[in-house]
N, C-alpha and C. Protein backbone atom coordinates (compact mmCIF):
# COMPACT_ATOMS: atom_id res chain seq x y z
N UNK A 1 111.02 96.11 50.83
CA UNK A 1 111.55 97.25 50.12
C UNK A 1 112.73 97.84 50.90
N UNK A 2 112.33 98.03 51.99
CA UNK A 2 113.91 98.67 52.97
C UNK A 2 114.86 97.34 53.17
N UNK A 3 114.92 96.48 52.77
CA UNK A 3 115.92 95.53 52.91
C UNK A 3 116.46 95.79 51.54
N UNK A 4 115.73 95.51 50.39
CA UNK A 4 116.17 96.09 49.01
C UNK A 4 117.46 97.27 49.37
N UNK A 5 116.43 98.21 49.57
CA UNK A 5 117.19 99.64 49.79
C UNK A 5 118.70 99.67 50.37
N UNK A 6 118.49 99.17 51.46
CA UNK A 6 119.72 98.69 52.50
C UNK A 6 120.59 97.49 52.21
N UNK A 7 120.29 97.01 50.90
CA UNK A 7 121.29 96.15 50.34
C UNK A 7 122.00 96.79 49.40
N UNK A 8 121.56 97.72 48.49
CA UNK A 8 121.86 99.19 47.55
C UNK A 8 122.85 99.96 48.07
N UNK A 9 122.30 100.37 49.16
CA UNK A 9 123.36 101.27 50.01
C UNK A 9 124.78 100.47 50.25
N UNK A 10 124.71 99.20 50.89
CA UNK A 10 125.52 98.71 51.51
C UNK A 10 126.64 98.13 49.95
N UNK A 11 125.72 97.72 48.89
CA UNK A 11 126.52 97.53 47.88
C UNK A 11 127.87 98.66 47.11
N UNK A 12 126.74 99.83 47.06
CA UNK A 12 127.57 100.74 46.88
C UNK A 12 128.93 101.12 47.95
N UNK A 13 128.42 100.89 49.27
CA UNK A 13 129.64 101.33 49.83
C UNK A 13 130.97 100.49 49.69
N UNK A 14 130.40 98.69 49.28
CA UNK A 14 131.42 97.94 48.88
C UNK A 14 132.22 98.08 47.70
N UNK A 15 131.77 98.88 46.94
CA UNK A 15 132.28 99.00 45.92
C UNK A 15 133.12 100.26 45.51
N UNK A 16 132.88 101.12 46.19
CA UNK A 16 133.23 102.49 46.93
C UNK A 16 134.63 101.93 47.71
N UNK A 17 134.52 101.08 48.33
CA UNK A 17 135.63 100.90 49.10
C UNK A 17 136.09 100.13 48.53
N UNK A 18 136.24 99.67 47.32
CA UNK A 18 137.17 98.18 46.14
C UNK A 18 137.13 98.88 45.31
N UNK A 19 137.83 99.13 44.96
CA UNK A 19 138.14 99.20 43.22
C UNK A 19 138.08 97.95 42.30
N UNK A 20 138.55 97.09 42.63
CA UNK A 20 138.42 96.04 42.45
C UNK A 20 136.90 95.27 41.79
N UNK A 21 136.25 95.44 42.47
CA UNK A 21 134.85 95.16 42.88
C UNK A 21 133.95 95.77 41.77
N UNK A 22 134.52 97.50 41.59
CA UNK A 22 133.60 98.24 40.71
C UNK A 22 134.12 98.32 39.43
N UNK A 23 135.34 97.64 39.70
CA UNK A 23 135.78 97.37 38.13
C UNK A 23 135.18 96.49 37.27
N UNK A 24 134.71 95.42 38.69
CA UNK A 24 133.91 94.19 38.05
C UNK A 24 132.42 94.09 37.64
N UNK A 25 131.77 95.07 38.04
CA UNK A 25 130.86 95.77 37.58
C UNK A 25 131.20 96.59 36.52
N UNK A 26 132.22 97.70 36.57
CA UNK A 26 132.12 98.35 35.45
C UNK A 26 133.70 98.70 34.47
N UNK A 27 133.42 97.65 33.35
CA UNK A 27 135.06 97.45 32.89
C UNK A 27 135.71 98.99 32.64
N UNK A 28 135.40 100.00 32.34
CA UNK A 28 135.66 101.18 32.05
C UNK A 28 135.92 102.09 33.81
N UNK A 29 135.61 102.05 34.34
CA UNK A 29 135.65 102.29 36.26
C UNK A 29 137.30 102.85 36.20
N UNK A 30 138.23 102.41 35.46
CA UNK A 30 139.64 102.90 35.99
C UNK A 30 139.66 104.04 35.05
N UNK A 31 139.03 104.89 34.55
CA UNK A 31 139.04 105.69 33.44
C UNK A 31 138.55 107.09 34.66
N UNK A 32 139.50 108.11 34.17
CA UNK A 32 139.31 109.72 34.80
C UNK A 32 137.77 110.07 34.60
N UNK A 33 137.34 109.85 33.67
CA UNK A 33 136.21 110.67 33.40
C UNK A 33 134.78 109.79 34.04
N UNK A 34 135.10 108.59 34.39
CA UNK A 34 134.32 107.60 34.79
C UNK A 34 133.38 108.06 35.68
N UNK A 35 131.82 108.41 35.63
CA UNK A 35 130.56 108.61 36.03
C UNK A 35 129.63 107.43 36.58
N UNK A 36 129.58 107.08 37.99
CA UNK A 36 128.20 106.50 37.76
C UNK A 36 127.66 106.29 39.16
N UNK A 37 126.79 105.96 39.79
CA UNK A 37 126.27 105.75 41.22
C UNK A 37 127.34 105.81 42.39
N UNK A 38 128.47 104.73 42.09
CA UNK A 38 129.34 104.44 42.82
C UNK A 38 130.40 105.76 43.35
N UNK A 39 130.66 106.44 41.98
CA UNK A 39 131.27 107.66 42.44
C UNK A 39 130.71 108.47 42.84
N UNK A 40 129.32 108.84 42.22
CA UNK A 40 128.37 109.65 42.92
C UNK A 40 128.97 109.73 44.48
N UNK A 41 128.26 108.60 44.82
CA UNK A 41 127.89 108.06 46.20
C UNK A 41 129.12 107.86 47.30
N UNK A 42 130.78 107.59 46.40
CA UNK A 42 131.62 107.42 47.01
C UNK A 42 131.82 109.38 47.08
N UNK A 43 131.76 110.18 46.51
CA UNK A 43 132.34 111.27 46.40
C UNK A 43 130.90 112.11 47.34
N UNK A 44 130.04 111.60 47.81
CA UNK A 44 128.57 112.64 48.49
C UNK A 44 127.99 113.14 47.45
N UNK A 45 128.05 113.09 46.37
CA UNK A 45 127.10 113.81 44.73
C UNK A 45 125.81 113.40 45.18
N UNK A 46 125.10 112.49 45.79
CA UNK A 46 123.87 112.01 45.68
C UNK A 46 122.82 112.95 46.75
N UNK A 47 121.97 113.66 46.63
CA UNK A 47 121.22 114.36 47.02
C UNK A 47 120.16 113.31 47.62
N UNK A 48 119.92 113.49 48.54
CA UNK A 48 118.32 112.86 48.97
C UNK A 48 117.42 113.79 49.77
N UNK A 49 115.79 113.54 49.21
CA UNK A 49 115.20 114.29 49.72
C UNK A 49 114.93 114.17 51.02
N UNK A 50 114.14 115.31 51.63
CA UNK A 50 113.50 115.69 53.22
C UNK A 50 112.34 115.42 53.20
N UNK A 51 111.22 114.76 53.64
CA UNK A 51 109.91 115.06 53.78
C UNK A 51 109.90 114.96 55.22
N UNK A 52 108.79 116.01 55.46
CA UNK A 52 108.27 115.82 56.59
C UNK A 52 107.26 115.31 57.11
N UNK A 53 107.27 114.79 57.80
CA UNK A 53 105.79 113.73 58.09
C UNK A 53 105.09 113.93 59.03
N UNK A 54 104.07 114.63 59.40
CA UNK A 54 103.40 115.25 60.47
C UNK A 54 103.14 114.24 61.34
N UNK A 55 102.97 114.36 62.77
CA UNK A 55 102.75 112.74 64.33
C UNK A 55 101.68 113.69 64.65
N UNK A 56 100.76 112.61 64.45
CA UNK A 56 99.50 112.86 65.28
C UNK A 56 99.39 112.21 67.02
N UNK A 57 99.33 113.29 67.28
CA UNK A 57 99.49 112.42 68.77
C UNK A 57 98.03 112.80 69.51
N UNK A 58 97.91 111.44 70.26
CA UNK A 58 96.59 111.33 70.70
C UNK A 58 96.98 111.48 72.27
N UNK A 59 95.72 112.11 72.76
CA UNK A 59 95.63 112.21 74.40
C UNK A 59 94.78 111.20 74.62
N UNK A 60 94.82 110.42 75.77
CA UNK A 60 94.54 109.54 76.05
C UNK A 60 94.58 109.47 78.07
N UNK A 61 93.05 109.54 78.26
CA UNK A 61 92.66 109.47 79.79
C UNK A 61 92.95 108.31 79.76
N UNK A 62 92.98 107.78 81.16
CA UNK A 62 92.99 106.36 81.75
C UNK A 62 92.41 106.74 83.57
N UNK A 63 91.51 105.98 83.61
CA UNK A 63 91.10 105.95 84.79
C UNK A 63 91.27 104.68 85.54
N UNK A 64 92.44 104.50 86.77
CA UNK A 64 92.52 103.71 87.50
C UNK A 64 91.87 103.63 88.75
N UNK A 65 91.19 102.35 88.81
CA UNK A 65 90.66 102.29 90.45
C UNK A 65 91.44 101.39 91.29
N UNK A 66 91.69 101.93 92.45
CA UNK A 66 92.38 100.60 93.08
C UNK A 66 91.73 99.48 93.29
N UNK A 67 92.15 98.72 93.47
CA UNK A 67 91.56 97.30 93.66
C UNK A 67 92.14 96.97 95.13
N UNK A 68 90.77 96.80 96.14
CA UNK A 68 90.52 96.19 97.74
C UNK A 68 90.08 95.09 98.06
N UNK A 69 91.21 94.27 98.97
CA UNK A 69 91.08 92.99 98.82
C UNK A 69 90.39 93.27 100.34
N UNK A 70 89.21 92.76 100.71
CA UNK A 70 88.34 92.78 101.55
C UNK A 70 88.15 91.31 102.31
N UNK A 71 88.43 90.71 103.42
CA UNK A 71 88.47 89.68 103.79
C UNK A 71 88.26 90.10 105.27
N UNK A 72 86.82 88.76 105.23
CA UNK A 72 86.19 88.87 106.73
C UNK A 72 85.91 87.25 107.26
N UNK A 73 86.22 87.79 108.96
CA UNK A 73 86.46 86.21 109.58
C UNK A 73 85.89 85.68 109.53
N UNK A 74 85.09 84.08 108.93
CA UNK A 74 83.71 83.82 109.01
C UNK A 74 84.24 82.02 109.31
N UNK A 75 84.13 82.23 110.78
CA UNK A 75 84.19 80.36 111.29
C UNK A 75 83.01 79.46 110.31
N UNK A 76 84.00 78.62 109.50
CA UNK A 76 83.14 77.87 109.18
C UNK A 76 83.83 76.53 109.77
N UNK A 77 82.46 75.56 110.41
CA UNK A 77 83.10 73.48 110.91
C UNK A 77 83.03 73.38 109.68
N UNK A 78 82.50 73.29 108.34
CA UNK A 78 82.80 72.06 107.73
C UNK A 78 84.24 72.33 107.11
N UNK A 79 84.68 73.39 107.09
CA UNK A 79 86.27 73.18 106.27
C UNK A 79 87.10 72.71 107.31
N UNK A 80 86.91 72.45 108.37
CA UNK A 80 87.91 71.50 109.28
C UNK A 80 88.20 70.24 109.34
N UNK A 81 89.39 69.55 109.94
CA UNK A 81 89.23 68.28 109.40
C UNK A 81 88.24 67.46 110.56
N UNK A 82 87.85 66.33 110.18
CA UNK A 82 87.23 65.78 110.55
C UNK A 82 88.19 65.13 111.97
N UNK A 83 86.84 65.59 112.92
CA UNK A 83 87.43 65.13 115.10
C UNK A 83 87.98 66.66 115.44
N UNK A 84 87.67 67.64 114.35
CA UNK A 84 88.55 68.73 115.02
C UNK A 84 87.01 69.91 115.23
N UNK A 85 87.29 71.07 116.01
CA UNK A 85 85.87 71.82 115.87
C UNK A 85 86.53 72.83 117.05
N UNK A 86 85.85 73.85 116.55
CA UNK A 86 86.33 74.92 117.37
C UNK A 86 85.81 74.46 119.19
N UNK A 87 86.65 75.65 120.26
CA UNK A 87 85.84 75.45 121.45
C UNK A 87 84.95 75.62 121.93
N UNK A 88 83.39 75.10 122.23
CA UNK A 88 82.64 75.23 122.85
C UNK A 88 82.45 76.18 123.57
N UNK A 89 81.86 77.67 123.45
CA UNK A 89 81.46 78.50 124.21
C UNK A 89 80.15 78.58 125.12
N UNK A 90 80.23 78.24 126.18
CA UNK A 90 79.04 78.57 127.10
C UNK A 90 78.42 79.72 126.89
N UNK A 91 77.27 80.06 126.46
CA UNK A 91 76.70 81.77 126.90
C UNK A 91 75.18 81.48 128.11
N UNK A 92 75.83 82.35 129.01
CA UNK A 92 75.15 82.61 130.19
C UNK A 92 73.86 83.67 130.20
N UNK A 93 72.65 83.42 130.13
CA UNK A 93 72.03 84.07 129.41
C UNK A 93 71.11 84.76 130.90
């Protein structure tokens, strides 16, 4: 429908701006007394209405938590490669 609309508008203004154009639409157009959309519309005659349209606007909480990346040292042998291994600690007891 708004492409409709906005092809209407845009027609009229072509024709508004040709004489030519609105002649070819309307054989009578070179005549003084000549009435119709085009002059309307070329001359501002066309009234359009106002409505107002009430915005509902919503409030809207949001609760963010940060997010903690928590990482602790934990020797593990098997992810090593194989002939390799941490050093041997003596404990003296």
């Amino acid at each position: 429908m708004a492409v409709v609309l906005t092809g209407i508008v845009l027609l009229l203004n072509a024709m508004a701006a040709s004489p030519s154009l609105h002649e070819w639409f309307h054989p009578d157009a070179h005549q003084a007394g000549h009435e119709c959309a085009v002059t309307m519309f070329a001359h501002g005659s066309v009234d359009s209405a106002t409505v107002d349209v009430p915005v509902a606007a919503s409030l809207t909480f949001l609760t963010v938590i940060p997010v903690a990346d928590l990482s602790a040292f934990s020797p593990s042998i098997e992810h090593l490669p194989a002939g390799r291994a941490p050093p041997v600690v003596s404990t003296v007891s």
